[in-house]
Protein backbone atom coordinates (compact mmCIF):
# COMPACT_ATOMS: atom_id res chain seq x y z
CA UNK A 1 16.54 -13.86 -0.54
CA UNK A 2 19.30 -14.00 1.59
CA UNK A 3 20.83 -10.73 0.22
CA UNK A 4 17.20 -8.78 0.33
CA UNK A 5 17.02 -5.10 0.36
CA UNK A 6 13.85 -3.65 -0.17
CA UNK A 7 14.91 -0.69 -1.90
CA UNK A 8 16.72 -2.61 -4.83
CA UNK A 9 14.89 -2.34 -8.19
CA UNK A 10 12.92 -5.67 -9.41
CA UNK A 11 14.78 -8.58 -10.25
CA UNK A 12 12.92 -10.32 -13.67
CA UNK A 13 9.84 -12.06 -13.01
CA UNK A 14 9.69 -10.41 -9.63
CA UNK A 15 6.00 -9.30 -8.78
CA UNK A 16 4.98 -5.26 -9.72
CA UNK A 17 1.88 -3.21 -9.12
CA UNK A 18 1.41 -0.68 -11.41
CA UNK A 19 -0.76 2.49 -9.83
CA UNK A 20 -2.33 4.89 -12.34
CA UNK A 21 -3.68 7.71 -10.86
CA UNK A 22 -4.71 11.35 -12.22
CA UNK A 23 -1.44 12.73 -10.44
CA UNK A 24 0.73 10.21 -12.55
CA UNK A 25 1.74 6.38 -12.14
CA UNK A 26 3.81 4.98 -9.80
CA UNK A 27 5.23 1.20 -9.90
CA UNK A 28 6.07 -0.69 -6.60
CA UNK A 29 7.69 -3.71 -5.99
CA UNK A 30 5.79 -6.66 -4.26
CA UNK A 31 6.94 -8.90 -1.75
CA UNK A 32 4.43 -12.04 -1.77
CA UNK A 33 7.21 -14.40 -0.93
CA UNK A 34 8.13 -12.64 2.24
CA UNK A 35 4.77 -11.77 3.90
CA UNK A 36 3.02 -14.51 1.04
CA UNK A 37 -0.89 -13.53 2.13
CA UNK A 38 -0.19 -10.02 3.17
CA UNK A 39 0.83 -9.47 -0.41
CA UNK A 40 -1.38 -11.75 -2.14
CA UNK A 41 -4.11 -9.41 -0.73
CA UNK A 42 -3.31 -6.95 -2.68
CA UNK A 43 -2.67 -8.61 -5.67
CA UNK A 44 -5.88 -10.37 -5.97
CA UNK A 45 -8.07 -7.34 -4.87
CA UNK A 46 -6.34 -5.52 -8.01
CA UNK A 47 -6.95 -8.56 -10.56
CA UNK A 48 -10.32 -8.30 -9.38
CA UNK A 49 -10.03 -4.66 -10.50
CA UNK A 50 -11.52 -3.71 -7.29
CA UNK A 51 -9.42 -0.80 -6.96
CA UNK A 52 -10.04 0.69 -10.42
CA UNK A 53 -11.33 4.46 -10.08
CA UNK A 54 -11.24 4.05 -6.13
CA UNK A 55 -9.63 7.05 -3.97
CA UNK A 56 -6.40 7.89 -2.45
CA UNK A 57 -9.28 9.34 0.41
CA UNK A 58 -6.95 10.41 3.69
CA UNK A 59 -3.80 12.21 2.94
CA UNK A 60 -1.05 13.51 5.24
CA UNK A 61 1.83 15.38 3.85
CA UNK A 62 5.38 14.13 5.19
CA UNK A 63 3.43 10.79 6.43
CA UNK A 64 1.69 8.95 3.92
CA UNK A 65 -1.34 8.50 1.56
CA UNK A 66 -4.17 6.57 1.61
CA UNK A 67 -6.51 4.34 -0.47
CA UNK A 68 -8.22 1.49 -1.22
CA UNK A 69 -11.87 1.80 0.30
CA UNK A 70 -13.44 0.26 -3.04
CA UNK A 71 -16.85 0.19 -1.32
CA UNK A 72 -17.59 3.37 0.63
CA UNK A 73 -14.77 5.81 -1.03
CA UNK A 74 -13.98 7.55 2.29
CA UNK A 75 -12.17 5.02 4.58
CA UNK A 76 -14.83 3.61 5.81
CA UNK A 77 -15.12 -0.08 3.37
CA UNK A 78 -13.76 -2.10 1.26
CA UNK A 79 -12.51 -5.72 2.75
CA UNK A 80 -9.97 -8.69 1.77
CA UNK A 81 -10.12 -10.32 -1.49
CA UNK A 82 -11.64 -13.25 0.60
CA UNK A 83 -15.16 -11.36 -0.33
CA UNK A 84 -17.43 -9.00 1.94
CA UNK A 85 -16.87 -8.97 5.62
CA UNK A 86 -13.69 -10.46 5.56
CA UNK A 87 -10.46 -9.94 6.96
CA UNK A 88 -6.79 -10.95 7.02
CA UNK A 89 -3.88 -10.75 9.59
CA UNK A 90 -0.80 -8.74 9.86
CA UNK A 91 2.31 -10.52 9.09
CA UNK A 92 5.99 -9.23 10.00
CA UNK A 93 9.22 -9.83 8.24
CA UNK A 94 12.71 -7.68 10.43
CA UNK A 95 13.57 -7.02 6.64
CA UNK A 96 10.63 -4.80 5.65
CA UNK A 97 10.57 -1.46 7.76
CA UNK A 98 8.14 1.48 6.76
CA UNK A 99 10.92 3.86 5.02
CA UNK A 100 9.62 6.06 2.22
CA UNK A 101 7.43 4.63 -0.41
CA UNK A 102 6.82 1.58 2.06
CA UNK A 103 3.59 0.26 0.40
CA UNK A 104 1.54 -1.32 3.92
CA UNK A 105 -2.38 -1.95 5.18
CA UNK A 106 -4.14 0.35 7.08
CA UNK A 107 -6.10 -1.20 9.81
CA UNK A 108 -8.25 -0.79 13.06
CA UNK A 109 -6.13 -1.62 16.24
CA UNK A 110 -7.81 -5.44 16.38
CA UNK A 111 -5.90 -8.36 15.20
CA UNK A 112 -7.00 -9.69 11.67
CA UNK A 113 -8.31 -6.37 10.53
CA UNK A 114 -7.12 -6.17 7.37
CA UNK A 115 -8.85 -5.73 4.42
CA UNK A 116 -8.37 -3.63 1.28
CA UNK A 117 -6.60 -0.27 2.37
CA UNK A 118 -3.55 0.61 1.94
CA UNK A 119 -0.76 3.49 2.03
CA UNK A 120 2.33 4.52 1.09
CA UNK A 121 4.76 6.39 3.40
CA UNK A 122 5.56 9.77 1.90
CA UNK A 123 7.91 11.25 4.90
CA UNK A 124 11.14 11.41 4.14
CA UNK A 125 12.42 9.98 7.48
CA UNK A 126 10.28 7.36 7.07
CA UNK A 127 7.66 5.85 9.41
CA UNK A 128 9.57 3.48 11.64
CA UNK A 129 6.79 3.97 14.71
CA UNK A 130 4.41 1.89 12.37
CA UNK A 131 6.67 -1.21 12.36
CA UNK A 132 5.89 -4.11 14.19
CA UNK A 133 7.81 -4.23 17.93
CA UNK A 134 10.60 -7.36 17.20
CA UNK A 135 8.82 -8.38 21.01
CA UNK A 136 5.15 -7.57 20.37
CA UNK A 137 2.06 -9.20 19.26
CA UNK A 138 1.06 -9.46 15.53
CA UNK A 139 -1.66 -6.93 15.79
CA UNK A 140 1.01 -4.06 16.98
CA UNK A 141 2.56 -2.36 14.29
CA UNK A 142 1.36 -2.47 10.01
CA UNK A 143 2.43 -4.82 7.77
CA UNK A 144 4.63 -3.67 4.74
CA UNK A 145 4.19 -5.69 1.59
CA UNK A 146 5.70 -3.69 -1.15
CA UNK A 147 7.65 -1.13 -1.86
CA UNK A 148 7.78 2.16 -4.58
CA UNK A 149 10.85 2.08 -7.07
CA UNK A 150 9.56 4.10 -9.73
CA UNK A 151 6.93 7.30 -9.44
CA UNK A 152 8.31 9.12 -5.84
CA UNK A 153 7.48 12.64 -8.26
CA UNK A 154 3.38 11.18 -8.11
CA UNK A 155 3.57 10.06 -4.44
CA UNK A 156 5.31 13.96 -3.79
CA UNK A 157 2.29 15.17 -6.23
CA UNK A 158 -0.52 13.40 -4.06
CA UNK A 159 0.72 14.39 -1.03
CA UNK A 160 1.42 17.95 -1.53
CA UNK A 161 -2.23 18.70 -1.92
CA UNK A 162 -4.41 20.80 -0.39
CA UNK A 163 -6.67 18.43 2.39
CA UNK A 164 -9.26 19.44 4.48
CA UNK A 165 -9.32 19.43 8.30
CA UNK A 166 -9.63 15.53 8.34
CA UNK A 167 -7.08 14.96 5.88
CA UNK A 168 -9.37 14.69 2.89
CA UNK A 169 -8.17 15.98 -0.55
CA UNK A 170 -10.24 19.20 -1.26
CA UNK A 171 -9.93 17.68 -5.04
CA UNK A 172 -10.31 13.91 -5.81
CA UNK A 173 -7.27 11.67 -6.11
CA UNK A 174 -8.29 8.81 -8.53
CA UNK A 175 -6.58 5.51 -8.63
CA UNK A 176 -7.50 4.58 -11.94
CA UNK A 177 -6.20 1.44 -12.09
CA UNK A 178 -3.56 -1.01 -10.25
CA UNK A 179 -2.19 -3.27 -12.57
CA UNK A 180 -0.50 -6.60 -11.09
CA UNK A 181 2.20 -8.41 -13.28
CA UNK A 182 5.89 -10.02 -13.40
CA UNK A 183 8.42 -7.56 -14.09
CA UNK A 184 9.89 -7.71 -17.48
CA UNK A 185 6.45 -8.28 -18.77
CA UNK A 186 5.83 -4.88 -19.22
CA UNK A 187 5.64 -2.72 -22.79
């Protein structure tokens, strides 16, 4: 990993999410052997098929979209893969930076507050003010743990919509699935 670039396309047997949604599909690239529980998260909390017909709920053109609240639908639930109530920690790698289609975990402002949602950085420029400080604690800053390679026209498509006044699609934005798997596994 010595020559990593989180913008490069898969490598075979490299770990993919697959997001359907009714604005499209878009694949991202997973990085569980960089941030290992950051991205594990994720990948267990879509084998559990927790995020199937859950909501991409807060939406901010030219900053990112939301989703993930599998419990309440409105980005107010959901928790780690761990089970109900719990909770998992940020973890930063210098080599994952919140540039557009960063896949990363929403949280509150406490340490360990992690739990199942999650967006992806739509602005164009990137959302560098979200990265961990290289002197700060753990808590400061989100934790990237995947990136989008494939689907930027269904990221553009979600985020383009018209919201309400607290960034709430006026229309529903349905992840219908998130399938985890290897890359070259697919079709």
């Amino acid at each position: 990993m010595s020559n990593f670039n989180q913008t490069d396309a898969p490598q075979s047997g490299e770990t993919i999410a697959v997001i359907s949604t009714n604005h499209g599909q878009m694949k991202l690239r997973l990085f569980p052997e960089i941030v290992g529980e950051a991205a594990e998260n994720f990948i267990e909390l879509a084998r559990q098929g927790k995020y199937n017909d859950s909501l991409f709920h807060r939406v901010i053109e030219n900053f990112m979209i939301q989703g993930g609240d599998f419990t309440n639908r409105d980005g107010t639930g959901g928790h780690a893969a761990k089970g109900e109530g719990e909770n998992i920690g940020d973890v930063y790698d210098s080599r994952l930076t919140h540039i557009r289609g960063a896949l990363s975990w929403a949280k509150t402002s406490m340490p360990n507050s992690i739990g199942s949602q999650f967006f992806i950085v739509h602005s164009k420029n990137g959302a560098h003010f979200l990265d961990h400080p290289e002197d700060g604690h753990s808590h400061q800053g989100y934790t990237v743990f995947g990136q989008l390679y494939e689907g930027f026209e269904t990221l553009d498509s979600i985020a383009c919509i018209d919201t309400d006044g607290r960034d709430k699609p006026l229309e529903e934005v349905v992840i219908e699935s998130i399938v985890v798997e290897k890359n070259g596994s697919e079709e």
